[in-house]
PDB file of N, CA and C in Angstrom:
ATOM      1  N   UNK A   1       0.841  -1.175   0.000  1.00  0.00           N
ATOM      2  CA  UNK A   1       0.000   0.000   0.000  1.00  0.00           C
ATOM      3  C   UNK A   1       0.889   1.242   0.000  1.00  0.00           C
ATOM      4  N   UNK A   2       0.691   2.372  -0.699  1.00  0.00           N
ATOM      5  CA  UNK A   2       1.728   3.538  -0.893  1.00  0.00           C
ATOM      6  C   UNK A   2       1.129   4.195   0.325  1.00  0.00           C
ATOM      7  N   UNK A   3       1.926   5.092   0.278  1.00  0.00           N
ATOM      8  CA  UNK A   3       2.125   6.037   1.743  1.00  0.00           C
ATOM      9  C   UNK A   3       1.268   6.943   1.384  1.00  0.00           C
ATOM     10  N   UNK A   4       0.387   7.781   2.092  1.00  0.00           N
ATOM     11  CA  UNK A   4      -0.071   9.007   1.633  1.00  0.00           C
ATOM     12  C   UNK A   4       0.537  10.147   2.613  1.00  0.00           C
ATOM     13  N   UNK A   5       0.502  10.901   1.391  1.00  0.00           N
ATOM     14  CA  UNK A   5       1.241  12.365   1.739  1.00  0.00           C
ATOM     15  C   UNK A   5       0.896  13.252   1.418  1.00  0.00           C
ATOM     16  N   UNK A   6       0.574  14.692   2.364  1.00  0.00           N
ATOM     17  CA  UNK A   6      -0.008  15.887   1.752  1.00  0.00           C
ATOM     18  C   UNK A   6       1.380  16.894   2.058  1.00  0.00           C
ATOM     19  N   UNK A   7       2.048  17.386   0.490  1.00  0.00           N
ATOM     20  CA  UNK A   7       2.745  18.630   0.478  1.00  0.00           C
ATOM     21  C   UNK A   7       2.340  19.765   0.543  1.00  0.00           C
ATOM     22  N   UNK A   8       3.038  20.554   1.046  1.00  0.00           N
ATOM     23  CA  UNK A   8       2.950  22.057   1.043  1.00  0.00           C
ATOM     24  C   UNK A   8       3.742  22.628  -0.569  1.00  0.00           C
ATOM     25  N   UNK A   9       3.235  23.985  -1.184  1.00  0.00           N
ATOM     26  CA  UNK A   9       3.829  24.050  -2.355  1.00  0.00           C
ATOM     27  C   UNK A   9       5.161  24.167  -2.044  1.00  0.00           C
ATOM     28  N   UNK A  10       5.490  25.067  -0.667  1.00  0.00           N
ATOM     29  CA  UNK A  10       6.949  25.048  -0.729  1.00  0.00           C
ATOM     30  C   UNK A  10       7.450  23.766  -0.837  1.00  0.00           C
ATOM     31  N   UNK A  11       6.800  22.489   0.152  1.00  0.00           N
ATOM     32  CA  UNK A  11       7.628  21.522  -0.317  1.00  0.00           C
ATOM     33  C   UNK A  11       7.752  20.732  -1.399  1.00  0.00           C
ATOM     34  N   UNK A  12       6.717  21.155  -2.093  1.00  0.00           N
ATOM     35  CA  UNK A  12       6.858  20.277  -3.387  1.00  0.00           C
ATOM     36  C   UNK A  12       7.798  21.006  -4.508  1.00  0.00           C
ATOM     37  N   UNK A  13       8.323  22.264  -4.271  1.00  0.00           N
ATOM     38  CA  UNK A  13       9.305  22.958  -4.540  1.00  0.00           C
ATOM     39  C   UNK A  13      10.541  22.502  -4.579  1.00  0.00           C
ATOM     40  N   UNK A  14      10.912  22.171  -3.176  1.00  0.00           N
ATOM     41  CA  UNK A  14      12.095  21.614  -2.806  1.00  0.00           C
ATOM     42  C   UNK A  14      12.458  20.330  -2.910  1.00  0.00           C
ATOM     43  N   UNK A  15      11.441  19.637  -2.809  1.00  0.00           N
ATOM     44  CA  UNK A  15      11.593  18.252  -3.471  1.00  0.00           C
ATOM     45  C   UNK A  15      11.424  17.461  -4.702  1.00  0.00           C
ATOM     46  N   UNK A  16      11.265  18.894  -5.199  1.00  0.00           N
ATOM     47  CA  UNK A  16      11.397  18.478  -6.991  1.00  0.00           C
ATOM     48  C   UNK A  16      12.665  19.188  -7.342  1.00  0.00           C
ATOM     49  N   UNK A  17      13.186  20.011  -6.526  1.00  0.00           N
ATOM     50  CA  UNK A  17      14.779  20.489  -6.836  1.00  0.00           C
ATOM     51  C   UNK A  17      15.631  19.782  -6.203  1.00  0.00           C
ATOM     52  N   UNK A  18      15.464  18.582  -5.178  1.00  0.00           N
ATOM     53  CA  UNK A  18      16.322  18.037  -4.362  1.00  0.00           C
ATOM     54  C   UNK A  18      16.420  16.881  -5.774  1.00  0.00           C
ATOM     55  N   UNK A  19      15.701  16.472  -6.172  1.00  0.00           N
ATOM     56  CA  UNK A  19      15.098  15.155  -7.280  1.00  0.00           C
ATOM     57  C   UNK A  19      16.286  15.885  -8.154  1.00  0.00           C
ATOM     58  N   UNK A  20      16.031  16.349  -8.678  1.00  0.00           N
ATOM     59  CA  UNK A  20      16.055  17.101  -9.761  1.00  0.00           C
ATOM     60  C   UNK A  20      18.015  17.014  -9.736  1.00  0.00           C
ATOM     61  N   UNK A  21      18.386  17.539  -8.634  1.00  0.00           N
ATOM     62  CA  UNK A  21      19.964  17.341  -7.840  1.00  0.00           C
ATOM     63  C   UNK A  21      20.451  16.053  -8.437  1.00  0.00           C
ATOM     64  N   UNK A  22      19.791  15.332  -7.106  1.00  0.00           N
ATOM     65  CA  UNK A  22      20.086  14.090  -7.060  1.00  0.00           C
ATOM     66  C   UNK A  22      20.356  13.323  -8.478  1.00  0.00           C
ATOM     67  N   UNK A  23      19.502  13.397  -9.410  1.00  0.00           N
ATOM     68  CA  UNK A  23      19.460  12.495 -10.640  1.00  0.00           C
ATOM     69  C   UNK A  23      20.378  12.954 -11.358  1.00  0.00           C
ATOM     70  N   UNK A  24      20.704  14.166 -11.421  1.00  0.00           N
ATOM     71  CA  UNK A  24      22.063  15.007 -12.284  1.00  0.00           C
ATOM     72  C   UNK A  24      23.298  14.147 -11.712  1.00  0.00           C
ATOM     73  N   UNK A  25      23.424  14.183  -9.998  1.00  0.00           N
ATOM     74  CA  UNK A  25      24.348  13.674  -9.203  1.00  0.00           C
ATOM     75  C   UNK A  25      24.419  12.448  -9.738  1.00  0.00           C
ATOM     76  N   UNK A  26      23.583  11.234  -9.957  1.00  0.00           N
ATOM     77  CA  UNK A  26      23.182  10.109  -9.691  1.00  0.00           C
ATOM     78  C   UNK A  26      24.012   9.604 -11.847  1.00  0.00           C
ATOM     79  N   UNK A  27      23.811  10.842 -12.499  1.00  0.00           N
ATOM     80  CA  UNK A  27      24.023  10.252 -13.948  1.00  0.00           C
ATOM     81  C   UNK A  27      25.456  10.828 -13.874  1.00  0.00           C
ATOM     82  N   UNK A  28      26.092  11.766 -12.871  1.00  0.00           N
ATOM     83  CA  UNK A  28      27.675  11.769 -13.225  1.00  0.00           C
ATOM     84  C   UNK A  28      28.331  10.249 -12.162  1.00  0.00           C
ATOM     85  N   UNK A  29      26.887   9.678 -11.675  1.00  0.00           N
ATOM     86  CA  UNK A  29      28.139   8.684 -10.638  1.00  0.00           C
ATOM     87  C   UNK A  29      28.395   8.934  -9.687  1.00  0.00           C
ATOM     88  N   UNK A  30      27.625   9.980  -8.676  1.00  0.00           N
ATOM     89  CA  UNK A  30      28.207  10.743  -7.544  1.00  0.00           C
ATOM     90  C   UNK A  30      26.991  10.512  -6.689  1.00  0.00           C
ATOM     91  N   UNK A  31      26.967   9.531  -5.755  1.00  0.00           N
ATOM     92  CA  UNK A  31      26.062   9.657  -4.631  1.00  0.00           C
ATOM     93  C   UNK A  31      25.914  10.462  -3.536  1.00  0.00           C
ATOM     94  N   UNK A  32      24.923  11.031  -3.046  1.00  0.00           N
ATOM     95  CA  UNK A  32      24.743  12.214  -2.170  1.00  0.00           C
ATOM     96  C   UNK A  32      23.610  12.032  -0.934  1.00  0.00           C
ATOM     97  N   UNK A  33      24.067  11.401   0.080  1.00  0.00           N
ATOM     98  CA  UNK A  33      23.355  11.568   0.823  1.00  0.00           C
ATOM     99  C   UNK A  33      22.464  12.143   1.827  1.00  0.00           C
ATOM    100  N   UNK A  34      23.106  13.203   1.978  1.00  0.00           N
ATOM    101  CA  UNK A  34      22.454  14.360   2.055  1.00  0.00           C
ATOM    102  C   UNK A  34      21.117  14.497   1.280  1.00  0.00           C
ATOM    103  N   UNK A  35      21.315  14.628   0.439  1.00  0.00           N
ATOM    104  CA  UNK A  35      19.386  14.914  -0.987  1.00  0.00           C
ATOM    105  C   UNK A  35      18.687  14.065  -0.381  1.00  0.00           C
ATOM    106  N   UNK A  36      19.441  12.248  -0.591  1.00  0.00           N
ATOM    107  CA  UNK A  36      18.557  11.447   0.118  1.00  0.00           C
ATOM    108  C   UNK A  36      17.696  11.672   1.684  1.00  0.00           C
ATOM    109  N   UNK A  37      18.725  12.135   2.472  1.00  0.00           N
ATOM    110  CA  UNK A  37      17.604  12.722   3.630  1.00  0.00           C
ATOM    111  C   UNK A  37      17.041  13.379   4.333  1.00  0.00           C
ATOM    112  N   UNK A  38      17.516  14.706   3.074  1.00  0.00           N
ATOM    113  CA  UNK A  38      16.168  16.020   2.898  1.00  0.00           C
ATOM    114  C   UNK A  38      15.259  15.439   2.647  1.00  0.00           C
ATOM    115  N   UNK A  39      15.430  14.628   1.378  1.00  0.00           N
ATOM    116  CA  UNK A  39      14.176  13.437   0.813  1.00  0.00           C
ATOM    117  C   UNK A  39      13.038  12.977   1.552  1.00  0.00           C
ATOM    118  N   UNK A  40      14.007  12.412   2.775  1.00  0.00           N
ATOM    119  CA  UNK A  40      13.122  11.390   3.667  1.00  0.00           C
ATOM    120  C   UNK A  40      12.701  12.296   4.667  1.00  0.00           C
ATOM    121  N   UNK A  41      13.123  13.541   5.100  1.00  0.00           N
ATOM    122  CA  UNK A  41      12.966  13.923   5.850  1.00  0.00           C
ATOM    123  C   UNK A  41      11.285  14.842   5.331  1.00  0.00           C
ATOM    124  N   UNK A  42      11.392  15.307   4.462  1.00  0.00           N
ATOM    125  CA  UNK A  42      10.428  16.035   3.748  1.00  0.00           C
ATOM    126  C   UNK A  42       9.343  15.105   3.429  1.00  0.00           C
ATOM    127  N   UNK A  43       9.143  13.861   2.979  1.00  0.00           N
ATOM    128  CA  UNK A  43       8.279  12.801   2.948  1.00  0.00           C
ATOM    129  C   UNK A  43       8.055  12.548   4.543  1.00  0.00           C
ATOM    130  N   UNK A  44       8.655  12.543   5.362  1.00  0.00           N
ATOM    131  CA  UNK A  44       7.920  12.327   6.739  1.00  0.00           C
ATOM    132  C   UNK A  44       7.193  13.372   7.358  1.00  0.00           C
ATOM    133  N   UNK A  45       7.796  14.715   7.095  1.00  0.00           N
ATOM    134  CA  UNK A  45       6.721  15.450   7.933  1.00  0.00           C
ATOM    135  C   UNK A  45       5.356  15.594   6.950  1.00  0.00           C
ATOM    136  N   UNK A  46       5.274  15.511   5.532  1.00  0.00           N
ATOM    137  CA  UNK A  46       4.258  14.926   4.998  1.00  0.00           C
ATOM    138  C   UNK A  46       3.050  13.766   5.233  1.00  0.00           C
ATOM    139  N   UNK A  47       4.138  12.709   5.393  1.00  0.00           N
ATOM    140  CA  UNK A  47       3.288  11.814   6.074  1.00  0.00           C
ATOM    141  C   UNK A  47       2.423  12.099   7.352  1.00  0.00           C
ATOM    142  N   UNK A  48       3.377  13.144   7.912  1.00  0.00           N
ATOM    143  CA  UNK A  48       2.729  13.507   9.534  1.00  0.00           C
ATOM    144  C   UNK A  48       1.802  13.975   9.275  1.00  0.00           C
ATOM    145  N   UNK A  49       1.858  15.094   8.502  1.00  0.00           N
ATOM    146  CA  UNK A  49       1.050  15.858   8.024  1.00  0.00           C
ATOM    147  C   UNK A  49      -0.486  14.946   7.716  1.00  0.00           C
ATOM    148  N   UNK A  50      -0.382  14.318   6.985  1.00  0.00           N
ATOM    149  CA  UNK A  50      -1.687  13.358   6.401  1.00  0.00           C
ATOM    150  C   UNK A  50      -2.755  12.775   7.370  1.00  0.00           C
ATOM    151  N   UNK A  51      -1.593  12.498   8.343  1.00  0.00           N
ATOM    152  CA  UNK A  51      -2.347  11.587   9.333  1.00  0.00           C
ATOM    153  C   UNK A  51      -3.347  12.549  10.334  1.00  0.00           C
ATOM    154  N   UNK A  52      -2.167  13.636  10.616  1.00  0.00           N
ATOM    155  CA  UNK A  52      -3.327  14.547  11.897  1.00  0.00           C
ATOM    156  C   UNK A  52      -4.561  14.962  11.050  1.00  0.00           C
ATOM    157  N   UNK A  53      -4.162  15.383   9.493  1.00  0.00           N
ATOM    158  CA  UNK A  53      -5.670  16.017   9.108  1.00  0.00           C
ATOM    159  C   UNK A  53      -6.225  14.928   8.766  1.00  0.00           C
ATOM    160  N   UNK A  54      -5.934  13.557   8.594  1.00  0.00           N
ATOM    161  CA  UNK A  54      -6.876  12.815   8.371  1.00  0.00           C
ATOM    162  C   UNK A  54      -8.116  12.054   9.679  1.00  0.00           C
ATOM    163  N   UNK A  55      -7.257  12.081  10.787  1.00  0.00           N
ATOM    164  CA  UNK A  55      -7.972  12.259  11.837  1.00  0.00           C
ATOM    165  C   UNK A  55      -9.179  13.130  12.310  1.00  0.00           C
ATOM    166  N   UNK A  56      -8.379  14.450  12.345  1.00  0.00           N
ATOM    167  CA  UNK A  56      -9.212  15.543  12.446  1.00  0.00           C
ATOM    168  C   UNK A  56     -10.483  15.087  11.498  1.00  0.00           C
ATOM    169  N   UNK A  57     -10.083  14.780  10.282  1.00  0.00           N
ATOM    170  CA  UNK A  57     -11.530  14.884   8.490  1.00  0.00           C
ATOM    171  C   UNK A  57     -12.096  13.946   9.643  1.00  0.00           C
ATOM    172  N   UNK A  58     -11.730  12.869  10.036  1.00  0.00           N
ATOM    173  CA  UNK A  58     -13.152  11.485  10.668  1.00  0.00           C
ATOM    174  C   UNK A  58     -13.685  12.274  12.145  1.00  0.00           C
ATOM    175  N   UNK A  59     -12.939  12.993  12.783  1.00  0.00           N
ATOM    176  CA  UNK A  59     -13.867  13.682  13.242  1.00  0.00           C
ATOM    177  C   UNK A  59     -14.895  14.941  13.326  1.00  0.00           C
ATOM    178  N   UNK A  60     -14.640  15.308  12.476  1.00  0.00           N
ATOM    179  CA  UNK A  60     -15.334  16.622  11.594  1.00  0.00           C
ATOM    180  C   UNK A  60     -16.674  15.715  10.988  1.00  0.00           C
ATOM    181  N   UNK A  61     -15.868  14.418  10.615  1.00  0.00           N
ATOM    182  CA  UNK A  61     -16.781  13.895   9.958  1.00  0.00           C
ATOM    183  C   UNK A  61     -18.433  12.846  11.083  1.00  0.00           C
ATOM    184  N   UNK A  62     -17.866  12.319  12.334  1.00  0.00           N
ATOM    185  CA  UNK A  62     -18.229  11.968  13.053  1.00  0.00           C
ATOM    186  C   UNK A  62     -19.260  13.253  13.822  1.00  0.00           C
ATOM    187  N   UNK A  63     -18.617  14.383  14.469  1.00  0.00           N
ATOM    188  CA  UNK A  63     -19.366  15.562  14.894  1.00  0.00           C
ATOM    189  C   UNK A  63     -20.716  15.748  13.904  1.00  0.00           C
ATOM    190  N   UNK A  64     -20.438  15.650  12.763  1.00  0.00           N
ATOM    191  CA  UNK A  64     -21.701  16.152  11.474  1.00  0.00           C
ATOM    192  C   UNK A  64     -22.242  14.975  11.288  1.00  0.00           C
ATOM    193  N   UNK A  65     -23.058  13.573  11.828  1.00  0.00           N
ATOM    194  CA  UNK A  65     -23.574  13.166  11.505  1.00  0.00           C
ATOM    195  C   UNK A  65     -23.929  12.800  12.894  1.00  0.00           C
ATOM    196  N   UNK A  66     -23.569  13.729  14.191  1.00  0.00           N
ATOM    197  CA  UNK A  66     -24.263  13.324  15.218  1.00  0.00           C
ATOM    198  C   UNK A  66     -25.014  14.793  15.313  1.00  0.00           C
ATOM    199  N   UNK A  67     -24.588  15.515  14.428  1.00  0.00           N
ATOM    200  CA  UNK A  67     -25.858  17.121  14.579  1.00  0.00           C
ATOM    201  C   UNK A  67     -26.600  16.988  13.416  1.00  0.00           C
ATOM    202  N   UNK A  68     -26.516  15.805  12.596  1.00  0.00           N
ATOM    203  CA  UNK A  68     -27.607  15.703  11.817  1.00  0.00           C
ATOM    204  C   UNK A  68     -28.974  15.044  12.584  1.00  0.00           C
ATOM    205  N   UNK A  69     -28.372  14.191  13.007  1.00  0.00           N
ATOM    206  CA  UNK A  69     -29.161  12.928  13.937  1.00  0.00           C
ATOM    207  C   UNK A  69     -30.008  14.169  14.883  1.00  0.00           C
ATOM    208  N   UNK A  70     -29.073  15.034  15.662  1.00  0.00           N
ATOM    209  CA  UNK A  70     -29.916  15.982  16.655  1.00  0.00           C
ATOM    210  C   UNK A  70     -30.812  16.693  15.902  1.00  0.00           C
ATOM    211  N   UNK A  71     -30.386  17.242  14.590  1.00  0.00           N
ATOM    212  CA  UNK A  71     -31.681  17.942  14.291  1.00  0.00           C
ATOM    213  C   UNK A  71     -32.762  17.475  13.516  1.00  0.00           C
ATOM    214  N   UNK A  72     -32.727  16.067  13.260  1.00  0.00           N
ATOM    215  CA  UNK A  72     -33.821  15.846  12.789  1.00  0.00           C
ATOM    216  C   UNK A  72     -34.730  15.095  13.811  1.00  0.00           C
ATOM    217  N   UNK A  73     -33.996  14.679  14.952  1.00  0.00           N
ATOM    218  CA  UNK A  73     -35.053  14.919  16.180  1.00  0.00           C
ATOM    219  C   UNK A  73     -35.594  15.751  16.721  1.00  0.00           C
ATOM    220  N   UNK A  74     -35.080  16.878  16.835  1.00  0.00           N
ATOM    221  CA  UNK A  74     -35.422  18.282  16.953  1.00  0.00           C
ATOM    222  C   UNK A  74     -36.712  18.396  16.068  1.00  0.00           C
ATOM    223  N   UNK A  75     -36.551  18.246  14.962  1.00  0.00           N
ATOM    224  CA  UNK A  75     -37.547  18.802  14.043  1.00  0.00           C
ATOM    225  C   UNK A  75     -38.889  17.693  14.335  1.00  0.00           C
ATOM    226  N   UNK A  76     -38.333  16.251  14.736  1.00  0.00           N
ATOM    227  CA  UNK A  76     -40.138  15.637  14.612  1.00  0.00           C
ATOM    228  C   UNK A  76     -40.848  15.931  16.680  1.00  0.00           C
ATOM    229  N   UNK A  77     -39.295  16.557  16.914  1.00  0.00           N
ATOM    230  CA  UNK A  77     -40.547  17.015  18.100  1.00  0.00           C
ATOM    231  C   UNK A  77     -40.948  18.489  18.362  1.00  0.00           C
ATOM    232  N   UNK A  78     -40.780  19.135  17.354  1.00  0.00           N
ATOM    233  CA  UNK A  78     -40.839  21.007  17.386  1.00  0.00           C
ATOM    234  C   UNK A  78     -42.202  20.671  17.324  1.00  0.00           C
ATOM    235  N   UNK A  79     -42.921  21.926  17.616  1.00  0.00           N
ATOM    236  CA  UNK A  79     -44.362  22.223  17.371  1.00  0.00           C
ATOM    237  C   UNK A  79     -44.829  22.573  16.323  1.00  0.00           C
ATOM    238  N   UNK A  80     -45.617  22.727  16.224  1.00  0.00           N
ATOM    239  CA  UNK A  80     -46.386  22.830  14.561  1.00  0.00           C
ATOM    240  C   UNK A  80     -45.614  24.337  13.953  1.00  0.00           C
ATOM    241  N   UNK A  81     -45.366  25.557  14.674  1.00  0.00           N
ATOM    242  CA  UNK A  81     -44.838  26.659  14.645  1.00  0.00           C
ATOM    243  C   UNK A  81     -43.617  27.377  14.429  1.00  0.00           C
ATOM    244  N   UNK A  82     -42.719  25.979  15.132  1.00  0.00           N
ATOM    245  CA  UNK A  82     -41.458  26.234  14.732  1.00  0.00           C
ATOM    246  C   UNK A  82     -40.810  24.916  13.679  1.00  0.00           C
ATOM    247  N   UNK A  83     -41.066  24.087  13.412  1.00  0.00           N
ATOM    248  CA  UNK A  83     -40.995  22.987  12.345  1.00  0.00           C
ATOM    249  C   UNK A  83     -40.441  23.621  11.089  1.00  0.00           C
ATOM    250  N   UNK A  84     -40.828  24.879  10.557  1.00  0.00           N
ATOM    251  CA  UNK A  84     -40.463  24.762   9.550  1.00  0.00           C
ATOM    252  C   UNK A  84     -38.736  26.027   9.822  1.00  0.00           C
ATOM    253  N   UNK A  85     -38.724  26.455  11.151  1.00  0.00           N
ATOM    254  CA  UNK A  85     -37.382  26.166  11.491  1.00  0.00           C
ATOM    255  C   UNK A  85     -36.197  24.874  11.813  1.00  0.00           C
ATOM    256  N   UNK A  86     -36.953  24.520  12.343  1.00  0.00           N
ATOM    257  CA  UNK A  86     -36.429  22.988  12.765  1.00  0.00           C
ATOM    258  C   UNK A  86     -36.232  21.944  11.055  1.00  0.00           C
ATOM    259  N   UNK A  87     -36.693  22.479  10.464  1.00  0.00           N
ATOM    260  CA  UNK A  87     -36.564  21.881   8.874  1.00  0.00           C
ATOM    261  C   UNK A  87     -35.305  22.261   8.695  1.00  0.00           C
ATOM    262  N   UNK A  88     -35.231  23.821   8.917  1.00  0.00           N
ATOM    263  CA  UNK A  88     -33.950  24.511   7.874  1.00  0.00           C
ATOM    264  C   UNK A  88     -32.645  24.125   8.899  1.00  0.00           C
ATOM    265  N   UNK A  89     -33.068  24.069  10.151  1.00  0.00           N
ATOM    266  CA  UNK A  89     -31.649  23.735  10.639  1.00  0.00           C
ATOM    267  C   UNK A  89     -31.356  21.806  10.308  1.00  0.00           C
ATOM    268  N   UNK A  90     -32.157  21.327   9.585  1.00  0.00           N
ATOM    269  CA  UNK A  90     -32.471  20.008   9.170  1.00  0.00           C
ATOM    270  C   UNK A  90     -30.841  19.852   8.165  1.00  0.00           C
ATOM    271  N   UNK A  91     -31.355  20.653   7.353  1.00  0.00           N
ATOM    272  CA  UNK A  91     -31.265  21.346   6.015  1.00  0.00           C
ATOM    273  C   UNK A  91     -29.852  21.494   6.267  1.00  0.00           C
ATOM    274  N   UNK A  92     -29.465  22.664   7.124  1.00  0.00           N
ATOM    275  CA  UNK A  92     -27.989  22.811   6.867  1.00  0.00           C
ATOM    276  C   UNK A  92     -27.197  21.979   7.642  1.00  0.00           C
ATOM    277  N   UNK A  93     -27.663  21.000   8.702  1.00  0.00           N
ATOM    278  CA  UNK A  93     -26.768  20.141   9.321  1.00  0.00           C
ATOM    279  C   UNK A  93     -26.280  19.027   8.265  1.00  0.00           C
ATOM    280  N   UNK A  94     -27.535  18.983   7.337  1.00  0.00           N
ATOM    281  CA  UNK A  94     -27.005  18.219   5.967  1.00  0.00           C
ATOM    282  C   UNK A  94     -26.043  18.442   5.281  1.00  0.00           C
ATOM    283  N   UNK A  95     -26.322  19.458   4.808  1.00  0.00           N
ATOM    284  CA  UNK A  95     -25.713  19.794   4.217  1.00  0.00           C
ATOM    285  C   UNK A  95     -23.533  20.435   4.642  1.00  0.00           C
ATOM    286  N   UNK A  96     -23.904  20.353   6.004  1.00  0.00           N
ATOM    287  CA  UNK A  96     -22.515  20.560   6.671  1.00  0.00           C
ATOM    288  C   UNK A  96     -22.610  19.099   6.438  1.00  0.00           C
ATOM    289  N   UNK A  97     -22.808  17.759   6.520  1.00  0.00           N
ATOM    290  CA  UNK A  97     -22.729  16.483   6.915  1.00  0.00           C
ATOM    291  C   UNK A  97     -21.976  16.295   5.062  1.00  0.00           C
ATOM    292  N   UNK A  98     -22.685  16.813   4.467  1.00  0.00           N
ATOM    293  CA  UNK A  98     -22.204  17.089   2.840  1.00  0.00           C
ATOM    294  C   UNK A  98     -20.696  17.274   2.562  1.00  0.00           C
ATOM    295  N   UNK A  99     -20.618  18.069   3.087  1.00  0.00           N
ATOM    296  CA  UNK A  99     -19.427  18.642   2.822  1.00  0.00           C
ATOM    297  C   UNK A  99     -18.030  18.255   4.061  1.00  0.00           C
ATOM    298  N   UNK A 100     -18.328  17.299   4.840  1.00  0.00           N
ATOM    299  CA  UNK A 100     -17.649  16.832   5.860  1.00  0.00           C
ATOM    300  C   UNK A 100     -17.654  15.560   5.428  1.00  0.00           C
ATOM    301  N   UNK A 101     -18.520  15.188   4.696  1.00  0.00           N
ATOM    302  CA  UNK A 101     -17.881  13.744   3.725  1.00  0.00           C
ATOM    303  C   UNK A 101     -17.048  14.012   2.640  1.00  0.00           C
ATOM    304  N   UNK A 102     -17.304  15.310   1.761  1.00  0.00           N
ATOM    305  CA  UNK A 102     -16.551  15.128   0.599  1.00  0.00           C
ATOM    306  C   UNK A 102     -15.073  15.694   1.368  1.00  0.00           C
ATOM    307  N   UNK A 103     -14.769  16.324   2.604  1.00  0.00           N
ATOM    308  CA  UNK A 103     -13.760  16.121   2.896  1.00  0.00           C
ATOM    309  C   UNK A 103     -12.540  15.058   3.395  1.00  0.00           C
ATOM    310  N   UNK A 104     -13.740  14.416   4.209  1.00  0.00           N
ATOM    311  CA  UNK A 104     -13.051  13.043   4.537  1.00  0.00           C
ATOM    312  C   UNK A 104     -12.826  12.176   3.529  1.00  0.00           C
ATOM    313  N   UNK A 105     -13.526  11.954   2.417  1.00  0.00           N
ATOM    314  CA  UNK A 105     -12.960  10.878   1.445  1.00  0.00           C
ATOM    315  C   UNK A 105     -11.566  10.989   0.822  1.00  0.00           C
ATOM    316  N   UNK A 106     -11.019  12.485   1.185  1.00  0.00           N
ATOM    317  CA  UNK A 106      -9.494  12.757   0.573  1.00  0.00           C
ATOM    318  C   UNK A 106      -8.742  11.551   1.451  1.00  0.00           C
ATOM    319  N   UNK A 107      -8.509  11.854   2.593  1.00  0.00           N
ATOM    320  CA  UNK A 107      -8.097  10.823   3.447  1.00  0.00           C
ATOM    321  C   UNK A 107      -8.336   9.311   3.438  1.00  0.00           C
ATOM    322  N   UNK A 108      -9.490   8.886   2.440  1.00  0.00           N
ATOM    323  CA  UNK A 108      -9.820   7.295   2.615  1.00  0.00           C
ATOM    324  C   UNK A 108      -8.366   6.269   1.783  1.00  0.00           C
TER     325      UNK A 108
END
């Protein structure tokens, strides 16, 4: 299974100029270890990177489908008067629940 990784532009900057080094280095015959573990080093805080926001997305994602659940109980016990408030806050807990899935699926 490949690793997932979210760059920053700077780093995808630098690690297409470290690449970029390296392979010049790599076709005169000259190994450099150093590039190699900017390399690794820049792929790990990436990786780090992936994991906390992917956490965070399942709970963003978890929070929005327990305030969906609340408001559509809300709404079948409002009174005849406020219901068609209790609809709209229906409405946008959905619709936050919407958009807290299409975030979390980056992470799946």
């Amino acid at each position: 299974m490949a690793e997932h990784r979210i760059y920053t532009p700077a780093e995808r900057r630098k690690r297409a100029g470290l690449i970029l080094r390296g392979s010049k280095k790599a076709l005169a015959g000259i190994e450099d270890a150093r590039i190699e573990g900017q390399i690794e080093r820049l792929d790990a805080a990436a990786s780090e990177r992936f994991g906390r926001e992917a956490v965070f997305a399942r709970q963003q994602l978890d929070t929005a489908k327990q305030d969906v659940a609340r408001a559509k109980v809300a709404e079948r016990a409002a009174k005849r008067e406020d219901r068609q408030a209790a609809r709209q806050a229906t409405r946008q807990a959905q619709d936050a629940l919407r958009r807290a899935e299409r975030a979390a699926r980056r992470y799946q």
